[in-house]
Protein backbone atom coordinates (compact mmCIF):
# COMPACT_ATOMS: atom_id res chain seq x y z
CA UNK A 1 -5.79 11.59 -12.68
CA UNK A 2 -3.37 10.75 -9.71
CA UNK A 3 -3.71 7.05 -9.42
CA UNK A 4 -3.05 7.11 -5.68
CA UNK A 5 -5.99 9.70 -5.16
CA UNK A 6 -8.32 7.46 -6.69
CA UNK A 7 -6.86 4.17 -4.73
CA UNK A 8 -8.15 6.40 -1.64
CA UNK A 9 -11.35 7.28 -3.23
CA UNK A 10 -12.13 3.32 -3.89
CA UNK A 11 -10.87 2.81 -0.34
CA UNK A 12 -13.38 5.20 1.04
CA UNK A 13 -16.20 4.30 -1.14
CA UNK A 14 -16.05 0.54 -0.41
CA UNK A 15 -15.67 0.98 3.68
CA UNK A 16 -18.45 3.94 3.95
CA UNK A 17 -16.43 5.50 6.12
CA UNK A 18 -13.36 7.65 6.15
CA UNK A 19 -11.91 6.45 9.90
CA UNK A 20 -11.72 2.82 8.80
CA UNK A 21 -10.57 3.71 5.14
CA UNK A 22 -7.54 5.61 6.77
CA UNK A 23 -6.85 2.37 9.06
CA UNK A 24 -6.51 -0.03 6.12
CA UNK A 25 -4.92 2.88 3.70
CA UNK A 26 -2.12 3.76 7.03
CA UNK A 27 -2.72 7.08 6.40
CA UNK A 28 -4.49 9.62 8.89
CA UNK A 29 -8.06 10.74 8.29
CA UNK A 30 -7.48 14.06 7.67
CA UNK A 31 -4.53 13.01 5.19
CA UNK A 32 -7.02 11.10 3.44
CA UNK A 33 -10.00 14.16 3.50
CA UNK A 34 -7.41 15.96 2.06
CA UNK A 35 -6.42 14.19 -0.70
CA UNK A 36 -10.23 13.45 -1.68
CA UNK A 37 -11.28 17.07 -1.63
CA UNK A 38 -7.76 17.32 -4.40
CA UNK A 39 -9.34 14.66 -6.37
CA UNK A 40 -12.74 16.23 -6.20
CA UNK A 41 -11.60 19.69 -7.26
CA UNK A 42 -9.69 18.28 -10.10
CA UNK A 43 -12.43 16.45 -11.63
CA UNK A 44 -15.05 19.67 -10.60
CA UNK A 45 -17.88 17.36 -9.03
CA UNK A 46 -18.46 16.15 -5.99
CA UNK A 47 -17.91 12.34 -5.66
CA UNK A 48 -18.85 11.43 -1.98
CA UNK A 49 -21.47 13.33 0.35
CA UNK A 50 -20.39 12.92 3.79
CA UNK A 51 -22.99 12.57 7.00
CA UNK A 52 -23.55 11.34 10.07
CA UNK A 53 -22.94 7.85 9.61
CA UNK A 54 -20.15 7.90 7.07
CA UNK A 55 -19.88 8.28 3.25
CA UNK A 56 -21.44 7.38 -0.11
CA UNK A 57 -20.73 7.94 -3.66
CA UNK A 58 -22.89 10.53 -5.70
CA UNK A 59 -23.60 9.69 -9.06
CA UNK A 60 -20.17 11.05 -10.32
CA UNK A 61 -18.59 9.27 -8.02
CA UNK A 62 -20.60 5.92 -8.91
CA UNK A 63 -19.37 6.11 -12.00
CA UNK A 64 -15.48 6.31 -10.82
CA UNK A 65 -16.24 3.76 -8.49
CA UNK A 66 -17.29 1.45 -11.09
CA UNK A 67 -14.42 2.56 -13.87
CA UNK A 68 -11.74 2.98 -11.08
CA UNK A 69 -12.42 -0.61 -9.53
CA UNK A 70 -11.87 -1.96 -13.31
CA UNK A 71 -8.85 -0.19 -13.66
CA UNK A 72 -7.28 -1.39 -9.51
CA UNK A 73 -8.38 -5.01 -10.79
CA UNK A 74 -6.02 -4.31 -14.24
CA UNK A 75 -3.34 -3.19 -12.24
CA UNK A 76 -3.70 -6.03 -9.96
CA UNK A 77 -3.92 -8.63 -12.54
CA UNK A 78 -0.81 -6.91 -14.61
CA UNK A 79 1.66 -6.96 -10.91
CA UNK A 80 0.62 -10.97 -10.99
CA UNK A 81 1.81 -11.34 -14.12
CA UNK A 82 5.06 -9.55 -13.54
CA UNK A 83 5.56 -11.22 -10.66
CA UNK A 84 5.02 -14.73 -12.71
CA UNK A 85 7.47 -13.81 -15.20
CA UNK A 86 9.94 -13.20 -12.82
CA UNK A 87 9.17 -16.61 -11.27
CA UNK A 88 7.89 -15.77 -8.08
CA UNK A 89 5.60 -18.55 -6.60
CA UNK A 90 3.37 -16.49 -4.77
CA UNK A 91 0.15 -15.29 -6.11
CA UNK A 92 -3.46 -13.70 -4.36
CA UNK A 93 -6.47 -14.79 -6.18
CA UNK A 94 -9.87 -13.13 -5.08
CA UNK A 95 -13.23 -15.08 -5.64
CA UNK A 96 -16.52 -14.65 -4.67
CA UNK A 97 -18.93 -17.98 -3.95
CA UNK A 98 -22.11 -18.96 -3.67
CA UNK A 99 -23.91 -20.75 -0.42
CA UNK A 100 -23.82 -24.15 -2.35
CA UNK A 101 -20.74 -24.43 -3.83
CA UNK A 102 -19.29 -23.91 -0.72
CA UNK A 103 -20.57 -26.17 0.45
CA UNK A 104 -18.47 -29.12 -0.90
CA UNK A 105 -17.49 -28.04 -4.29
CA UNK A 106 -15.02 -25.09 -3.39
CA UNK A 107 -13.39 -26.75 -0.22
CA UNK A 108 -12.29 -29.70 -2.71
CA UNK A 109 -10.83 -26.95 -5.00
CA UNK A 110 -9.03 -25.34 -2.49
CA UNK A 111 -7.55 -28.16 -1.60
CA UNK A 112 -6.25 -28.92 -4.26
CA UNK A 113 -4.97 -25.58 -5.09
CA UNK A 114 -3.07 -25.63 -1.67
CA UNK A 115 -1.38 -28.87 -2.93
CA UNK A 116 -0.33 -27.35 -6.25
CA UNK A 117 0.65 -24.11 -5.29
CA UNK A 118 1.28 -24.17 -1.57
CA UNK A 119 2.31 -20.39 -0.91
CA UNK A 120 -0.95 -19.04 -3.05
CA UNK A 121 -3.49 -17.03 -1.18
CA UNK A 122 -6.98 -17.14 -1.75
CA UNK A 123 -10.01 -14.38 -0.47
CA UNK A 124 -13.55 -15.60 -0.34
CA UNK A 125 -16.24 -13.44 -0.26
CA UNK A 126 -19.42 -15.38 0.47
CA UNK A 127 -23.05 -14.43 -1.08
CA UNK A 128 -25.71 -14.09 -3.28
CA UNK A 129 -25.78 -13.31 -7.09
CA UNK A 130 -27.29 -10.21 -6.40
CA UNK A 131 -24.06 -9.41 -4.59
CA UNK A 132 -21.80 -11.24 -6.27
CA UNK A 133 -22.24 -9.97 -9.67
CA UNK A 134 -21.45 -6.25 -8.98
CA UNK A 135 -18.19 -7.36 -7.22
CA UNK A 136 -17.10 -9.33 -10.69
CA UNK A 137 -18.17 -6.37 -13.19
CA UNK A 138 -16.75 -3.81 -10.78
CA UNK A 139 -13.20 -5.84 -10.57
CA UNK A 140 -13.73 -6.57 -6.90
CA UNK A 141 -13.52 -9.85 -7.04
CA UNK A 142 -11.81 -11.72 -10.06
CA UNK A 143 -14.49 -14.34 -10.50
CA UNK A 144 -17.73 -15.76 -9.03
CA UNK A 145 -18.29 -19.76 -8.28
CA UNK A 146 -22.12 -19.64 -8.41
CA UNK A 147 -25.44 -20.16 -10.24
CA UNK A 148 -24.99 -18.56 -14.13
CA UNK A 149 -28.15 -17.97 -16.36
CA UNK A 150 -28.88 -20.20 -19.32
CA UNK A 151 -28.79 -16.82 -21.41
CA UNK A 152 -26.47 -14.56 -20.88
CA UNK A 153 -28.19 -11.19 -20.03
CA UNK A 154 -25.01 -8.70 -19.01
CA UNK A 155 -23.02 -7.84 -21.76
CA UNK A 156 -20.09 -7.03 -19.73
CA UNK A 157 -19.96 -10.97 -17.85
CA UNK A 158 -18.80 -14.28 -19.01
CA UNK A 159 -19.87 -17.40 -18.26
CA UNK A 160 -18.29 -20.91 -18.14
CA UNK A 161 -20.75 -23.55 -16.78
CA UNK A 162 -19.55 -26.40 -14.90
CA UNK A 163 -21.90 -29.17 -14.35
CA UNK A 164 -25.98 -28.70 -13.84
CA UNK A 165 -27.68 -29.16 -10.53
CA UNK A 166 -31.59 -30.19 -8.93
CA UNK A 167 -33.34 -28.13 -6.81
CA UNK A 168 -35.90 -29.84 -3.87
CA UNK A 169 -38.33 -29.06 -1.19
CA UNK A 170 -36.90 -29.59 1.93
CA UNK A 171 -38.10 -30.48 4.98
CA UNK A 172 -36.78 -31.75 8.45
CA UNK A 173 -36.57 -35.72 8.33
CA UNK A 174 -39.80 -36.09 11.00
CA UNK A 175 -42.23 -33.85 9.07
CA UNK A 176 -45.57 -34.91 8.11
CA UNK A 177 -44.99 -35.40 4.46
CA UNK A 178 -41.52 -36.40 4.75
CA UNK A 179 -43.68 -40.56 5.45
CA UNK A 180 -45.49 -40.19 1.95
CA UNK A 181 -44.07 -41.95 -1.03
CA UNK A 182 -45.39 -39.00 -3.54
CA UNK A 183 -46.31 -35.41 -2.49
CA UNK A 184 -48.68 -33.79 -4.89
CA UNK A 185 -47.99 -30.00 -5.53
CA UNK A 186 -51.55 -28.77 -4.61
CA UNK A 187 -50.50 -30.52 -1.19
CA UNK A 188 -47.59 -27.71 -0.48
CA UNK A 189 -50.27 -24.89 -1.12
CA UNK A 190 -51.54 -24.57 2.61
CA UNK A 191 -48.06 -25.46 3.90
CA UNK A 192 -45.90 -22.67 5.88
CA UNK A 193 -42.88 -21.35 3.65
CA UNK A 194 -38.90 -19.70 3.97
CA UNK A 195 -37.56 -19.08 0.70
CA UNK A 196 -35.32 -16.58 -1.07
CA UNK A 197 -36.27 -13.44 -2.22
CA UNK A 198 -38.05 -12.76 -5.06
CA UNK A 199 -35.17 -11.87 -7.30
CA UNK A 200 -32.91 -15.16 -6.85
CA UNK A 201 -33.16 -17.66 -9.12
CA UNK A 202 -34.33 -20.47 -6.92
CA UNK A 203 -37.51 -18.72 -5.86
CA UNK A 204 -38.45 -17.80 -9.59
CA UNK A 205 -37.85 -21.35 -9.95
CA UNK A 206 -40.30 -22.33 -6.89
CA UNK A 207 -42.85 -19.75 -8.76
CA UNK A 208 -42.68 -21.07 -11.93
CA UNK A 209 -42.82 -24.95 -10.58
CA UNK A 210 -46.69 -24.06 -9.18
CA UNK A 211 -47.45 -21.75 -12.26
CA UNK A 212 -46.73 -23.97 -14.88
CA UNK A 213 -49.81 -26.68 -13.05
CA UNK A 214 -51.73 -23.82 -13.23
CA UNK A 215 -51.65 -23.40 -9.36
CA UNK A 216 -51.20 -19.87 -7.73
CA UNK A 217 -47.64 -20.01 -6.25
CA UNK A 218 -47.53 -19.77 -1.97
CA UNK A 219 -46.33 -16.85 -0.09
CA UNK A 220 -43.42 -16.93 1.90
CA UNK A 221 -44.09 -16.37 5.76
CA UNK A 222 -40.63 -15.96 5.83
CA UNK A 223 -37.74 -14.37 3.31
CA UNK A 224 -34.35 -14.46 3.47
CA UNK A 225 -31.01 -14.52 1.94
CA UNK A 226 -29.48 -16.63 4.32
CA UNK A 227 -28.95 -20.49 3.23
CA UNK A 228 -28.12 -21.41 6.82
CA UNK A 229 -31.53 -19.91 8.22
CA UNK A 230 -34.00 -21.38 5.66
CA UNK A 231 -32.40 -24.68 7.33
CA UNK A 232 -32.17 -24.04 10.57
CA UNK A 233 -35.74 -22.96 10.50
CA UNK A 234 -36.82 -25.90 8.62
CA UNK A 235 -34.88 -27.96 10.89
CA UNK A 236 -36.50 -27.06 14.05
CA UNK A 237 -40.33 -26.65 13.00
CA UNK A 238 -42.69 -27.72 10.33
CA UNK A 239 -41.48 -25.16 7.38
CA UNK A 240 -40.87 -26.24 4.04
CA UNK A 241 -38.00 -24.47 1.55
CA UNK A 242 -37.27 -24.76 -1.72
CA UNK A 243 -32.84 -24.64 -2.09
CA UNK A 244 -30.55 -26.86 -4.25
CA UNK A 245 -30.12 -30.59 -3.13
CA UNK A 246 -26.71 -30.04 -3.21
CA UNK A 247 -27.20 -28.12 0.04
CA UNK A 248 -28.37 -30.25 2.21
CA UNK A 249 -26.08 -32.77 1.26
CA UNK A 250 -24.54 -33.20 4.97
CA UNK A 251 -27.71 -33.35 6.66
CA UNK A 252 -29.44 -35.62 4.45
CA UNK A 253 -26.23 -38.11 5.50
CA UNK A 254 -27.37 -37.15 8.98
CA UNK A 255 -30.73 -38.05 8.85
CA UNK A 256 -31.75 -34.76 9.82
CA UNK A 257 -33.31 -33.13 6.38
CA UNK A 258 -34.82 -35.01 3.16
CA UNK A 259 -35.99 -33.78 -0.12
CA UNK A 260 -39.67 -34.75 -0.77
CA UNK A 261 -40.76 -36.82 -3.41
CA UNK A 262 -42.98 -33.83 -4.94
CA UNK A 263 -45.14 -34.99 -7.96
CA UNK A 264 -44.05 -32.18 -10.65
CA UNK A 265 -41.51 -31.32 -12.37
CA UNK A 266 -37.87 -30.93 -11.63
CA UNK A 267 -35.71 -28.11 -11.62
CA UNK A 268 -32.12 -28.22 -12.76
CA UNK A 269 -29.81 -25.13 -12.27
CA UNK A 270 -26.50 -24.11 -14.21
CA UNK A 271 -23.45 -23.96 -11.83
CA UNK A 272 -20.28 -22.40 -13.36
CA UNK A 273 -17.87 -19.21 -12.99
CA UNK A 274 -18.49 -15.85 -14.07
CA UNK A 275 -15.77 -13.36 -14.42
CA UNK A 276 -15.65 -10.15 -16.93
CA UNK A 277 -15.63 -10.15 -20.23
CA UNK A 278 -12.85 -7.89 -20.72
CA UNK A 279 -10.74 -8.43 -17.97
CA UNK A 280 -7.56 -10.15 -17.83
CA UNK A 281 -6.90 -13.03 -14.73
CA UNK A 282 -3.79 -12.97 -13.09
CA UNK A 283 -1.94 -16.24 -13.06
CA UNK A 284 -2.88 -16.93 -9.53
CA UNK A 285 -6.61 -16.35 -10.56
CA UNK A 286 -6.32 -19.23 -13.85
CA UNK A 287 -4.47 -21.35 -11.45
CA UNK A 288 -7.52 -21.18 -9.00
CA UNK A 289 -9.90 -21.74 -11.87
CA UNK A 290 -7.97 -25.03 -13.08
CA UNK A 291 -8.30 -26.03 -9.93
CA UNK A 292 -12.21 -25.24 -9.64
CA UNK A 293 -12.52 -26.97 -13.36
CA UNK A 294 -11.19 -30.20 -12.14
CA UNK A 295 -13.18 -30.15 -9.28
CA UNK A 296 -16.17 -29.72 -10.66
CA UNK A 297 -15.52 -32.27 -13.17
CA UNK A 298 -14.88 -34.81 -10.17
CA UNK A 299 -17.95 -33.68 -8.11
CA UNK A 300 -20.17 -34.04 -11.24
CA UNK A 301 -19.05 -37.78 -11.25
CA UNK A 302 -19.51 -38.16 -7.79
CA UNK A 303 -22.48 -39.69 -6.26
């Protein structure tokens, strides 16, 4: 398989559309039809189906998307190490991050990363685990700064953890219950709710919290996978949400949301990297993770 062909396939797979793969490939569209029909006829299936709105993979080319990504990432990682033997200082690391480390415990690693290693380049892609994991297993990404599972579940994924983490219901600093010294459960039953999707960790969390007092869990009048609108909400009405102290860290020093004193249990979260289990990390991408490693060992001290 031409390895160029398939650097266009991954391009046009990832954009969904052939116009803006071209732009970032520098190639013209119908250079790059072309050369994806060749790679389609060599192979003998059909790996994107093209409408009105752009391009997706078929199951055939799923499957080269997810092997082909793998392979980019290999080559990727195996330049960066060429490029460290020969001494050069410069170095691209991609990461992916959840909403809560970024919110203080990435910008202190990147920091210090630009300190150490001053003409490194870093990518961010922001999200959820639900995105985030994907990116790492496909090669997209070569680690993720977010929640990891107690038990590992994906036989493909590694995880390091970091430090551990509480979880809280929030609520804006004038609120009703935010006055009461202890806030029994059954008291958040009838209150209005924006909380994460079903899937995410936090709201199995929030489920479990109510299930385990034998209490029906409430429904959200409001889902989302946005961090910045389950605040924003909370902060301008009488909603409650149920998100990782650590996130409302900056408001809580503004006086503008506080964690209730809820009479139950507390949850604790695992926060650490994930990356894949048989990929190799480029020396830009360890240097990153020292970086995140001493961080986290600082912000786990921290108050």
């Amino acid at each position: 398989m031409d390895f160029r062909r398939l650097q266009l396939f991954l391009a046009a797979s990832r954009h969904g559309n052939l116009t803006e793969a071209a732009a970032e490939l520098e190639i013209s569209q119908p250079a790059l039809s072309k050369s994806l029909k060749a790679l389609e006829k060599s192979l003998g299936v059909r790996l994107l189906e093209r409408g009105r709105f752009g391009v997706v993979p078929t199951p055939f080319g799923e499957a080269l998307l997810a092997h082909g990504s793998a392979i980019e990432a290999e080559l990727r990682n195996a330049e960066a190490e060429i490029d460290a033997l020969k001494g050069a200082a410069r170095g691209h690391v991609l990461m992916g991050c959840g909403p809560t480390e970024a919110n203080r415990l990435l910008p202190r690693a990147l920091m210090a990363l630009a300190r150490t290693h001053p003409h490194l380049k870093a990518s961010v892609l922001y999200g959820l685990n639900e995105n985030l994991m994907p990116w790492v297993r496909n090669g997209e990404i070569d680690f993720a700064l977010s929640s990891v599972p107690g038990r590992p579940s994906d036989p493909e994924l590694a995880h390091d953890k970091l430090f551990e983490e509480s979880g809280a219901v929030v609520a804006r600093a004038g609120h009703p219950l935010a006055r009461r010294r202890s806030v029994p459960l059954a008291d958040l039953l009838a209150q209005r709710w924006i909380l994460p999707r079903r899937r995410e960790l936090e709201r199995l969390a929030f489920d479990d919290l109510f299930r385990t007092h034998d209490l029906v869990p409430p429904e959200a009048t409001i889902e989302t996978t946005s961090t910045v609108l389950m605040k924003s909400v909370v902060l301008h009405g009488d909603f409650l949400t149920f998100i990782p102290r650590e996130l409302i860290y900056w408001e809580e020093k503004a006086g503008q949301l506080v964690a209730l004193p809820v009479a139950a249990g507390s949850w604790v979260r695992l926060v650490g990297i994930t990356r894949r289990r048989r990929g190799s990390l480029s020396p830009a991408a360890r240097a990153a993770l020292d970086a995140l490693k001493a961080a986290a060992q600082e912000f786990a001290a921290a108050p």
